[in-house]
PDB file of N, CA and C in Angstrom:
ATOM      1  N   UNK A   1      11.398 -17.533  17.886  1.00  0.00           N
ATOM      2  CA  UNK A   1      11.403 -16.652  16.733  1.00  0.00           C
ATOM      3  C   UNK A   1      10.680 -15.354  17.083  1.00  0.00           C
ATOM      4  N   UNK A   2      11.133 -14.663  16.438  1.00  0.00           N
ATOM      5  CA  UNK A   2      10.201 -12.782  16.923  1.00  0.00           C
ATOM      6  C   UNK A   2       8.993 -13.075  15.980  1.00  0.00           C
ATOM      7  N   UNK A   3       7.911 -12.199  16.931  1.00  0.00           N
ATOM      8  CA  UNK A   3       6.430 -11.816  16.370  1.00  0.00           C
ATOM      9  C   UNK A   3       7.028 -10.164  15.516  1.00  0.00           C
ATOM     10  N   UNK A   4       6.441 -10.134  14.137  1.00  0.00           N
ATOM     11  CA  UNK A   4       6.165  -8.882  13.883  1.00  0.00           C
ATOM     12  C   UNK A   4       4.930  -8.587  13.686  1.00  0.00           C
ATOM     13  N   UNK A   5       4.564  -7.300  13.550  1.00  0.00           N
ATOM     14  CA  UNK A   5       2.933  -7.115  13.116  1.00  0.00           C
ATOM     15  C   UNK A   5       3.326  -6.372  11.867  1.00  0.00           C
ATOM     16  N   UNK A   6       1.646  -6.277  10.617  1.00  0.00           N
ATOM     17  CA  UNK A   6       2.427  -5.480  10.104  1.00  0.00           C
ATOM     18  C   UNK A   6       0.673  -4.823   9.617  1.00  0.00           C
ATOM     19  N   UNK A   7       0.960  -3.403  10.018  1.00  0.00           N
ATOM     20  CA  UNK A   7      -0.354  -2.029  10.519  1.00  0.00           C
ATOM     21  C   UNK A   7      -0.595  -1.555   8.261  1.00  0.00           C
ATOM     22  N   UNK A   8      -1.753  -1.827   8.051  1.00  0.00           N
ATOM     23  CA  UNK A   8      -1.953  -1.305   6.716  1.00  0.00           C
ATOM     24  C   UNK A   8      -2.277  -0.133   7.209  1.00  0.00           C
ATOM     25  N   UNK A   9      -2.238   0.973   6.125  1.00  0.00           N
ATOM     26  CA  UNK A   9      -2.409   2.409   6.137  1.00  0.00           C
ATOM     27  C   UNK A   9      -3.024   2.631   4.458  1.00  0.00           C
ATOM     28  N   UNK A  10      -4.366   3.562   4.641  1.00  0.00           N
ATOM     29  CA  UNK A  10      -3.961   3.924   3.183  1.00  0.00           C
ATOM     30  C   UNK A  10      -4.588   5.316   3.496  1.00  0.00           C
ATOM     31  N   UNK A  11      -5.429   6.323   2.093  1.00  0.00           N
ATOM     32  CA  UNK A  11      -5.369   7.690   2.788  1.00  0.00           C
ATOM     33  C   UNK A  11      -6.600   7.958   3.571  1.00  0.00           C
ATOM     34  N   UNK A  12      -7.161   7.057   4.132  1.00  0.00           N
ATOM     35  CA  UNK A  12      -8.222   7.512   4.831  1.00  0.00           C
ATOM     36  C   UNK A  12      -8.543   6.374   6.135  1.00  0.00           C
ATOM     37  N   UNK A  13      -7.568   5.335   6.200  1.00  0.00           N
ATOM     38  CA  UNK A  13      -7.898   4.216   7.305  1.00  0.00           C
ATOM     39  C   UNK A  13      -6.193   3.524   7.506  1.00  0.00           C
ATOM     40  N   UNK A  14      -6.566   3.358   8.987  1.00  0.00           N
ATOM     41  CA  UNK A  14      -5.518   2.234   9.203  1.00  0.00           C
ATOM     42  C   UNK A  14      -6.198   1.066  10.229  1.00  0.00           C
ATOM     43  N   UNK A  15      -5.447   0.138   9.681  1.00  0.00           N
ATOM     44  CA  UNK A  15      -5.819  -1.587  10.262  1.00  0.00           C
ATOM     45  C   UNK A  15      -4.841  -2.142  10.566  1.00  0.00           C
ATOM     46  N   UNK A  16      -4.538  -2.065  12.465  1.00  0.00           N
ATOM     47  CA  UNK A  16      -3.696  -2.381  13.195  1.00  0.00           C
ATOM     48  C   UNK A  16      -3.733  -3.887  13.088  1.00  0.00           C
ATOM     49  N   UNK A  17      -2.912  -4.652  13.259  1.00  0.00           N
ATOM     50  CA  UNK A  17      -2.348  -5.980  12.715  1.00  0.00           C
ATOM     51  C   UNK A  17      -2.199  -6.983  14.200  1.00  0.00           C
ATOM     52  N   UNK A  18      -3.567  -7.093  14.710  1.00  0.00           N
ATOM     53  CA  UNK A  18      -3.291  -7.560  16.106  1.00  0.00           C
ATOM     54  C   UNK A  18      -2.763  -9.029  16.761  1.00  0.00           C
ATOM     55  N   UNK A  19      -2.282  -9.871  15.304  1.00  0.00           N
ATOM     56  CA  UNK A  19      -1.935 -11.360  15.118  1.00  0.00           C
ATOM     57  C   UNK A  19      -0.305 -11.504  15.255  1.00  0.00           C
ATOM     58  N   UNK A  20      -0.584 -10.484  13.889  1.00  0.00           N
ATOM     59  CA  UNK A  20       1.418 -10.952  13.807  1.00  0.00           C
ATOM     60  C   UNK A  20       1.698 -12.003  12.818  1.00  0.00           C
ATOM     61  N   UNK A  21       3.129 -12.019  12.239  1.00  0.00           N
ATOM     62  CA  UNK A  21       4.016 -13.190  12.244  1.00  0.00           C
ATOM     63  C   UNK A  21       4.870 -13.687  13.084  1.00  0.00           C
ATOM     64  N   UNK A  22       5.062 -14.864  13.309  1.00  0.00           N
ATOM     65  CA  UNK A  22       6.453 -15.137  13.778  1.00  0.00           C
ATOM     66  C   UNK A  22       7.284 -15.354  12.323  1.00  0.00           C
ATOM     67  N   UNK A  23       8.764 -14.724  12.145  1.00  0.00           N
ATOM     68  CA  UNK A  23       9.457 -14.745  11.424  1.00  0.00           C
ATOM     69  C   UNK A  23      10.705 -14.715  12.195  1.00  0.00           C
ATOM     70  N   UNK A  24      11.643 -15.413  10.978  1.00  0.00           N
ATOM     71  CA  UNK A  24      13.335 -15.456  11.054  1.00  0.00           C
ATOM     72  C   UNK A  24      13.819 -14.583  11.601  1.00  0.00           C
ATOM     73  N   UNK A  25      13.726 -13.689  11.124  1.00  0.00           N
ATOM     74  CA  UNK A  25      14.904 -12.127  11.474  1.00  0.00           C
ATOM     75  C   UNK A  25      13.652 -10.799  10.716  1.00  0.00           C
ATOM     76  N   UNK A  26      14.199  -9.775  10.982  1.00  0.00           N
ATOM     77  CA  UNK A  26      13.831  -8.451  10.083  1.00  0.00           C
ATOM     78  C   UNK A  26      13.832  -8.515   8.811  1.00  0.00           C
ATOM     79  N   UNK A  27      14.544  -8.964   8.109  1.00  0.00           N
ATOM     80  CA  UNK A  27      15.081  -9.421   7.176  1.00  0.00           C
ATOM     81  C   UNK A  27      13.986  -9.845   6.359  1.00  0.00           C
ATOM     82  N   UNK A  28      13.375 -11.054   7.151  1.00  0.00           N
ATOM     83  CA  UNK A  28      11.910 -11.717   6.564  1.00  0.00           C
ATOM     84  C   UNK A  28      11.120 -10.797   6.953  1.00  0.00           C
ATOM     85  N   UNK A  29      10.281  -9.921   7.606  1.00  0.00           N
ATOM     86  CA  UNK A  29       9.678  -9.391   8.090  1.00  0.00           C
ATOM     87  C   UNK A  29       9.614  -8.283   7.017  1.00  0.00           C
ATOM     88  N   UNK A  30      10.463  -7.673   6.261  1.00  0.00           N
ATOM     89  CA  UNK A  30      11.113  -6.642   5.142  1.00  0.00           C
ATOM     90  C   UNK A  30      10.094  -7.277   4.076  1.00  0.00           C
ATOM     91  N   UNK A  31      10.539  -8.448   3.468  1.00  0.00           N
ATOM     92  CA  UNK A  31      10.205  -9.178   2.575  1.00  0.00           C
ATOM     93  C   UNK A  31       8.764  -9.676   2.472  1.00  0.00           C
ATOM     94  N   UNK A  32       8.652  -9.639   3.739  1.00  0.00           N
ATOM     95  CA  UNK A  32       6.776 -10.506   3.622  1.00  0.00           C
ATOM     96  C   UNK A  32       5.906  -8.996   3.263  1.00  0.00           C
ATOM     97  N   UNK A  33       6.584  -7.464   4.271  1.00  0.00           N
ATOM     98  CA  UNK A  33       5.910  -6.162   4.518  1.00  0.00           C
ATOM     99  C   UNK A  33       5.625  -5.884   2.491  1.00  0.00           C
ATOM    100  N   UNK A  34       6.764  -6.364   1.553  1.00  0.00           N
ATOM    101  CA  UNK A  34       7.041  -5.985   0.350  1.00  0.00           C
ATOM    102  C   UNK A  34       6.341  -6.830  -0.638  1.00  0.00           C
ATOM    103  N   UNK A  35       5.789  -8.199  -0.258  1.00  0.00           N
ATOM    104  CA  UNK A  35       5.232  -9.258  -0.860  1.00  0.00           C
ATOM    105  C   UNK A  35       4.077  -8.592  -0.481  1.00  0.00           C
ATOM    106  N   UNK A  36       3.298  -8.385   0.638  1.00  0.00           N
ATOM    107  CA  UNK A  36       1.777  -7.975   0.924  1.00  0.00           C
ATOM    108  C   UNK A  36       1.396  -6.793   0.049  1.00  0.00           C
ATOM    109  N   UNK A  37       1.905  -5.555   0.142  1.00  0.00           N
ATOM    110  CA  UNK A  37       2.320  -4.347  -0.268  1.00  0.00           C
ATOM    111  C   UNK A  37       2.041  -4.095  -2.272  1.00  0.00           C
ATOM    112  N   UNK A  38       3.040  -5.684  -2.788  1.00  0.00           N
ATOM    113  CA  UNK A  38       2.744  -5.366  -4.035  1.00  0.00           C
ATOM    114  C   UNK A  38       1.228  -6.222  -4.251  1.00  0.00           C
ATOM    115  N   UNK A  39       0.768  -6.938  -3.580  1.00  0.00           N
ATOM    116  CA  UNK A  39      -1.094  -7.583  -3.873  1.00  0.00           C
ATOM    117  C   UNK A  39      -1.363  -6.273  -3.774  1.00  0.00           C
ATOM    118  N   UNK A  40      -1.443  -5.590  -2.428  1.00  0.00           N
ATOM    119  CA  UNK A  40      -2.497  -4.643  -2.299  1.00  0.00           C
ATOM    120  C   UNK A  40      -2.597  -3.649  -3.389  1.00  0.00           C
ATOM    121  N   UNK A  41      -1.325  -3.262  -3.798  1.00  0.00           N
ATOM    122  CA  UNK A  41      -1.117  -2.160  -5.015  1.00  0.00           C
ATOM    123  C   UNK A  41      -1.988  -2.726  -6.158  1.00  0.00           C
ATOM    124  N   UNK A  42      -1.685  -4.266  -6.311  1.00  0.00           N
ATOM    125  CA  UNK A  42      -2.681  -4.798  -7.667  1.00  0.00           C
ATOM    126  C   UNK A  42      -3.737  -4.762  -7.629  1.00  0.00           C
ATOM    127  N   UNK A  43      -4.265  -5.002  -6.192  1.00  0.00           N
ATOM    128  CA  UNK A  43      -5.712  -4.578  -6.082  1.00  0.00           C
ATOM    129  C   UNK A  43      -6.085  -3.193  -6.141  1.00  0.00           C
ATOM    130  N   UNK A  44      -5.630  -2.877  -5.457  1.00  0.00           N
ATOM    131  CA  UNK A  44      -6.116  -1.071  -5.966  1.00  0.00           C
ATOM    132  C   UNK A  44      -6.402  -0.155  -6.995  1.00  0.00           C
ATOM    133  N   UNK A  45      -4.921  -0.574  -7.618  1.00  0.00           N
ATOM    134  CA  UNK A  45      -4.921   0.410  -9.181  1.00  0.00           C
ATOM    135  C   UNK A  45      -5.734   0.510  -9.994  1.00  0.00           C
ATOM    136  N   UNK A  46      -6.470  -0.557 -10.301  1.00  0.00           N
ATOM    137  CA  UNK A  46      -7.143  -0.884 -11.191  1.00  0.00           C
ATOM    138  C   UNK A  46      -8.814  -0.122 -10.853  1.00  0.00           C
ATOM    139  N   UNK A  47      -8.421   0.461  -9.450  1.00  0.00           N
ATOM    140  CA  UNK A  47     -10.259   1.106  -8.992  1.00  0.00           C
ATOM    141  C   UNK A  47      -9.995   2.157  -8.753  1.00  0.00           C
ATOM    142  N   UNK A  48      -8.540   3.170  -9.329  1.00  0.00           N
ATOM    143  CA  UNK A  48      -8.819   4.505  -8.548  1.00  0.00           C
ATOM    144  C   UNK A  48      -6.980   5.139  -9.800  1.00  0.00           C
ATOM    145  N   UNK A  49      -7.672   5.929  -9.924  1.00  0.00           N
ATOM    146  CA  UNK A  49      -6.742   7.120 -10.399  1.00  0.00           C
ATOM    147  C   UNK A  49      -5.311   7.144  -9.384  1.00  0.00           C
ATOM    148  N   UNK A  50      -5.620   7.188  -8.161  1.00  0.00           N
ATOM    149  CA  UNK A  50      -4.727   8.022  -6.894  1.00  0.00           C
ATOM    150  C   UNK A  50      -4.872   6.665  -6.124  1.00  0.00           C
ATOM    151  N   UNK A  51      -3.930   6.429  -5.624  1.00  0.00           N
ATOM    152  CA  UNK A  51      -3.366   5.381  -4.181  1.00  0.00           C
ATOM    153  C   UNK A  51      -2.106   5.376  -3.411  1.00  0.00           C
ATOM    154  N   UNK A  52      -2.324   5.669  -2.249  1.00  0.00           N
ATOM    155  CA  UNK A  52      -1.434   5.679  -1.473  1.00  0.00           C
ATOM    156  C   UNK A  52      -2.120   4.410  -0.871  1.00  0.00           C
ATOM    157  N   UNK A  53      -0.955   3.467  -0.400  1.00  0.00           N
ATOM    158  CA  UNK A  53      -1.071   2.402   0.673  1.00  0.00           C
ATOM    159  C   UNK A  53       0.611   2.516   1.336  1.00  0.00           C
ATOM    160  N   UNK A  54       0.790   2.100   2.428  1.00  0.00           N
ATOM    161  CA  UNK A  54       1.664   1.625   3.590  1.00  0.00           C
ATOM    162  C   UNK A  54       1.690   0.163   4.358  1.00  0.00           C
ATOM    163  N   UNK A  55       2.488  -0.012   4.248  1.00  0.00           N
ATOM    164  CA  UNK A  55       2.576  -1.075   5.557  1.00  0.00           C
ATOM    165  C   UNK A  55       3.874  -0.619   6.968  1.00  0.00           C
ATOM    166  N   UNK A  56       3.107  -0.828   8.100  1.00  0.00           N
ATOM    167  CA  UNK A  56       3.851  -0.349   9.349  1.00  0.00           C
ATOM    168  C   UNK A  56       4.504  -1.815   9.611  1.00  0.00           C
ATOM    169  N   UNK A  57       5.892  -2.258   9.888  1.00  0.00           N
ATOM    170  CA  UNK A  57       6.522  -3.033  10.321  1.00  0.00           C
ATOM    171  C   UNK A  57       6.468  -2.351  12.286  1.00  0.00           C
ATOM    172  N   UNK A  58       6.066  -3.524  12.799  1.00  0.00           N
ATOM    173  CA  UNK A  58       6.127  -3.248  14.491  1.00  0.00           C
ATOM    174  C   UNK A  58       6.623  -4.893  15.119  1.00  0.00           C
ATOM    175  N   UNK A  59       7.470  -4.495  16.361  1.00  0.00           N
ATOM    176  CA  UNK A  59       7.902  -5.752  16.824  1.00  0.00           C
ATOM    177  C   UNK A  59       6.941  -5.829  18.286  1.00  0.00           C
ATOM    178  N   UNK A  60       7.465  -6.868  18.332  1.00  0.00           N
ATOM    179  CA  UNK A  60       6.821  -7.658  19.680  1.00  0.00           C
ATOM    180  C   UNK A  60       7.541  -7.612  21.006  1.00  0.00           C
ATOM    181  N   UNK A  61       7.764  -7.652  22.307  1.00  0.00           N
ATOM    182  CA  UNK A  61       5.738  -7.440  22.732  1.00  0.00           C
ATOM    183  C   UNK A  61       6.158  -5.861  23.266  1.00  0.00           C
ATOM    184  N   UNK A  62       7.089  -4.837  21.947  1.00  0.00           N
ATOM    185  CA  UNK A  62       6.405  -3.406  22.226  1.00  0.00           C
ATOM    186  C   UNK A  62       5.818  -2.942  21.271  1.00  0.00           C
ATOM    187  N   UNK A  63       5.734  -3.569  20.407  1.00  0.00           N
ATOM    188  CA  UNK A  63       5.150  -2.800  19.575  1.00  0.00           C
ATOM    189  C   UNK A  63       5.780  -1.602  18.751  1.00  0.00           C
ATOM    190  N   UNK A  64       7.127  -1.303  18.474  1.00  0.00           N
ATOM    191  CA  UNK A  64       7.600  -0.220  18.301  1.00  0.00           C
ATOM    192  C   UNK A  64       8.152  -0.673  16.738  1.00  0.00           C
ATOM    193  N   UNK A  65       7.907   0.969  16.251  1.00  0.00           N
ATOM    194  CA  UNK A  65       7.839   0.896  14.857  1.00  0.00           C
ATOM    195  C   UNK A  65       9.251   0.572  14.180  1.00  0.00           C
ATOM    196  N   UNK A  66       9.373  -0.467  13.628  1.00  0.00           N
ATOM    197  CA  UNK A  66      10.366  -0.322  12.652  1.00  0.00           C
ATOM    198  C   UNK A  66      10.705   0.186  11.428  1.00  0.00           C
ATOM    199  N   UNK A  67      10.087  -0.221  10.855  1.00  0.00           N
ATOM    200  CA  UNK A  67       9.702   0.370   8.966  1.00  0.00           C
ATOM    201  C   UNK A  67       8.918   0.509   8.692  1.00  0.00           C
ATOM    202  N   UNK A  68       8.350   1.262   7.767  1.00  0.00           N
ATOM    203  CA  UNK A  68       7.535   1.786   6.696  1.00  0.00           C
ATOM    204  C   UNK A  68       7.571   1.448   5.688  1.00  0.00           C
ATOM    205  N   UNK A  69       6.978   0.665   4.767  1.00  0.00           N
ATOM    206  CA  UNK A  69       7.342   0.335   3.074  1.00  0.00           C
ATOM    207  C   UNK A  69       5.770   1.386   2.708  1.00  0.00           C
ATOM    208  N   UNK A  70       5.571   1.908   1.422  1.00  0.00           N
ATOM    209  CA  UNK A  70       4.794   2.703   1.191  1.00  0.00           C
ATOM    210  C   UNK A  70       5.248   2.768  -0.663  1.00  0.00           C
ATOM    211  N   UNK A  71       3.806   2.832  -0.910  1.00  0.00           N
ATOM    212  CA  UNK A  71       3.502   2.827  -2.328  1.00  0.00           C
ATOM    213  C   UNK A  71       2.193   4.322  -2.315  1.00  0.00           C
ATOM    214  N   UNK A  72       3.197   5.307  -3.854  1.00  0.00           N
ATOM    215  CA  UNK A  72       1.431   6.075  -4.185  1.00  0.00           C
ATOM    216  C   UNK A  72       2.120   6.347  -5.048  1.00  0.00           C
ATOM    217  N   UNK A  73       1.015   6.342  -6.159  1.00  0.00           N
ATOM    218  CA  UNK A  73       0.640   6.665  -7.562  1.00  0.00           C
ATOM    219  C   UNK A  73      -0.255   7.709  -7.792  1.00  0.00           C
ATOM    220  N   UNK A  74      -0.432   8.175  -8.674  1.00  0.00           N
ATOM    221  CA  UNK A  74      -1.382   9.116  -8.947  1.00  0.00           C
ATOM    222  C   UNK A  74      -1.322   9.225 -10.906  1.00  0.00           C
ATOM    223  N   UNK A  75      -2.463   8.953 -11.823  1.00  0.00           N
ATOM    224  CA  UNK A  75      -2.681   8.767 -12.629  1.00  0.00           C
ATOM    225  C   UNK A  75      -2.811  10.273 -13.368  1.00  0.00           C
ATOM    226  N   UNK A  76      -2.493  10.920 -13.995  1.00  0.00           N
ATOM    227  CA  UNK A  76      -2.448  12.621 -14.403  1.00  0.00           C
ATOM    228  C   UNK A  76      -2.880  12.419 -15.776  1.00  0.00           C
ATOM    229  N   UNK A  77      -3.959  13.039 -15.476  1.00  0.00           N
ATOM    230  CA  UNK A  77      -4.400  13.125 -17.451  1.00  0.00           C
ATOM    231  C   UNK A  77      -3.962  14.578 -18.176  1.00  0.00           C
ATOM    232  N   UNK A  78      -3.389  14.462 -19.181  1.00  0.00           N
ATOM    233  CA  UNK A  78      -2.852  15.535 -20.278  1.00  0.00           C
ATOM    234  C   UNK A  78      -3.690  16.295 -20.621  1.00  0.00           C
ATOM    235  N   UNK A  79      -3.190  17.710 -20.208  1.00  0.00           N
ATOM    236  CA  UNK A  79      -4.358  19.245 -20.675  1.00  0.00           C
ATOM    237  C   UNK A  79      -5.772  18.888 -20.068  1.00  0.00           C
ATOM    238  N   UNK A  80      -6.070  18.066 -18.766  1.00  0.00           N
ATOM    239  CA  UNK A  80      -7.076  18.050 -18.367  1.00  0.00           C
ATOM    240  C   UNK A  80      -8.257  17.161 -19.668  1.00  0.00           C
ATOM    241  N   UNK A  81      -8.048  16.257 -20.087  1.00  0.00           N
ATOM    242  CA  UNK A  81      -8.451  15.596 -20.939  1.00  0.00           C
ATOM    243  C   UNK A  81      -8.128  14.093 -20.709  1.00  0.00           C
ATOM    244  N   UNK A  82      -9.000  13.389 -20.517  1.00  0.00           N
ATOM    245  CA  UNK A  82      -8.724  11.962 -20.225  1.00  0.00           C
ATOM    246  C   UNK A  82      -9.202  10.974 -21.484  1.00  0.00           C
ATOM    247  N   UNK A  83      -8.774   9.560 -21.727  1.00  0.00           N
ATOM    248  CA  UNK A  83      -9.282   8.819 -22.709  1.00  0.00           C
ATOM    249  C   UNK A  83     -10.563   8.040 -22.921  1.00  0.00           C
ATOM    250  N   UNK A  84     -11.305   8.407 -23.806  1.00  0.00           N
ATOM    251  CA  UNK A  84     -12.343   7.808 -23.586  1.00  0.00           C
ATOM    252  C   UNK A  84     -12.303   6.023 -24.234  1.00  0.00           C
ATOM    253  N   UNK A  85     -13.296   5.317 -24.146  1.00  0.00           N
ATOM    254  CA  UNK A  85     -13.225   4.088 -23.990  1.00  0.00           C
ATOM    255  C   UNK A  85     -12.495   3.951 -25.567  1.00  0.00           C
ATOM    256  N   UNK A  86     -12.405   4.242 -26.086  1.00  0.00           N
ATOM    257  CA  UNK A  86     -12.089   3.907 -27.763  1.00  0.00           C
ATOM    258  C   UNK A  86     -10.573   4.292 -27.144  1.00  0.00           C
ATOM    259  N   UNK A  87      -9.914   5.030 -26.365  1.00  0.00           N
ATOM    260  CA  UNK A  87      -8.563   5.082 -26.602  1.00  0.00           C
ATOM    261  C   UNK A  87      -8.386   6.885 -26.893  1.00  0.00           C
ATOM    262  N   UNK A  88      -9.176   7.455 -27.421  1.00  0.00           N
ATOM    263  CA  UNK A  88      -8.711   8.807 -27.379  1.00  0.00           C
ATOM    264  C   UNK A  88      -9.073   9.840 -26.744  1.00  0.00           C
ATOM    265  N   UNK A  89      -8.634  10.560 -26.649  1.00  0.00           N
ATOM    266  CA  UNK A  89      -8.963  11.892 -25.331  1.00  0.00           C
ATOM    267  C   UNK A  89      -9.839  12.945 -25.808  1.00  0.00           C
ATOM    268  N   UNK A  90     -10.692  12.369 -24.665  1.00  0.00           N
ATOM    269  CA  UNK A  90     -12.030  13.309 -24.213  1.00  0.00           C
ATOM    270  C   UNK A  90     -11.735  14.347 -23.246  1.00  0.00           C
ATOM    271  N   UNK A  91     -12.830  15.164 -23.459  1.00  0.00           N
ATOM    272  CA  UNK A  91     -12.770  16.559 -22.326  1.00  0.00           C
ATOM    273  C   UNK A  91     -12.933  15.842 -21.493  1.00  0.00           C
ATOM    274  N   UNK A  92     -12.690  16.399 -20.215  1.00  0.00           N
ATOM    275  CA  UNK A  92     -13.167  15.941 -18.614  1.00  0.00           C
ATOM    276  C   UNK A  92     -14.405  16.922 -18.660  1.00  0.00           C
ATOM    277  N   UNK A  93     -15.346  16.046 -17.874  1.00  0.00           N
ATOM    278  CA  UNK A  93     -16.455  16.740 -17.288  1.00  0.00           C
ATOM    279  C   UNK A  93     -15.754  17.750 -15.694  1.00  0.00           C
ATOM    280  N   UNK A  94     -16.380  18.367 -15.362  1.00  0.00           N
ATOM    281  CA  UNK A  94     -15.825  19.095 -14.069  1.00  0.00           C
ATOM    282  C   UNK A  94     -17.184  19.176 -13.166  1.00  0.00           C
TER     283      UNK A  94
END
């Protein structure tokens, strides 16, 4: 069966994937990159306005890039005014 690796990225670090899977085909390799991808997004959102994350699909034994799956959000508050804990919109401090 093929080894893939799969390299996280987000906007300030990447963490090369020096284990791997062995998987079926690309195919699985697609699917696991898209299963990891939506945890990490759940973890994130919830601590930050702005997220970009990636996952690098790479095969074995070169290492050469196949895909990219990639998630970013960015949270935009209206007229520069965000909600305060009750639900309604406060000035932003600057």
């Amino acid at each position: 069966m093929p080894r893939y690796f799969f390299d996280v990225r987000d906007e300030d670090s990447l963490s090369r994937d020096e284990t791997g899977l062995e998987l079926e085909s690309f195919d699985s390799a697609r699917t696991e990159a898209l299963r990891a991808l939506s945890e990490l997004v759940r973890e994130a959102l919830p601590q930050t306005d702005r997220t970009f994350i990636a996952i690098d699909i790479r095969d074995a034994p070169r290492g050469r890039l196949l895909a990219s799956v990639a998630v970013s959000s960015s949270l935009l508050w209206d007229l520069g005014e965000e909600p305060d804990a009750g639900g309604s919109a406060a000035p932003r401090s600057h």
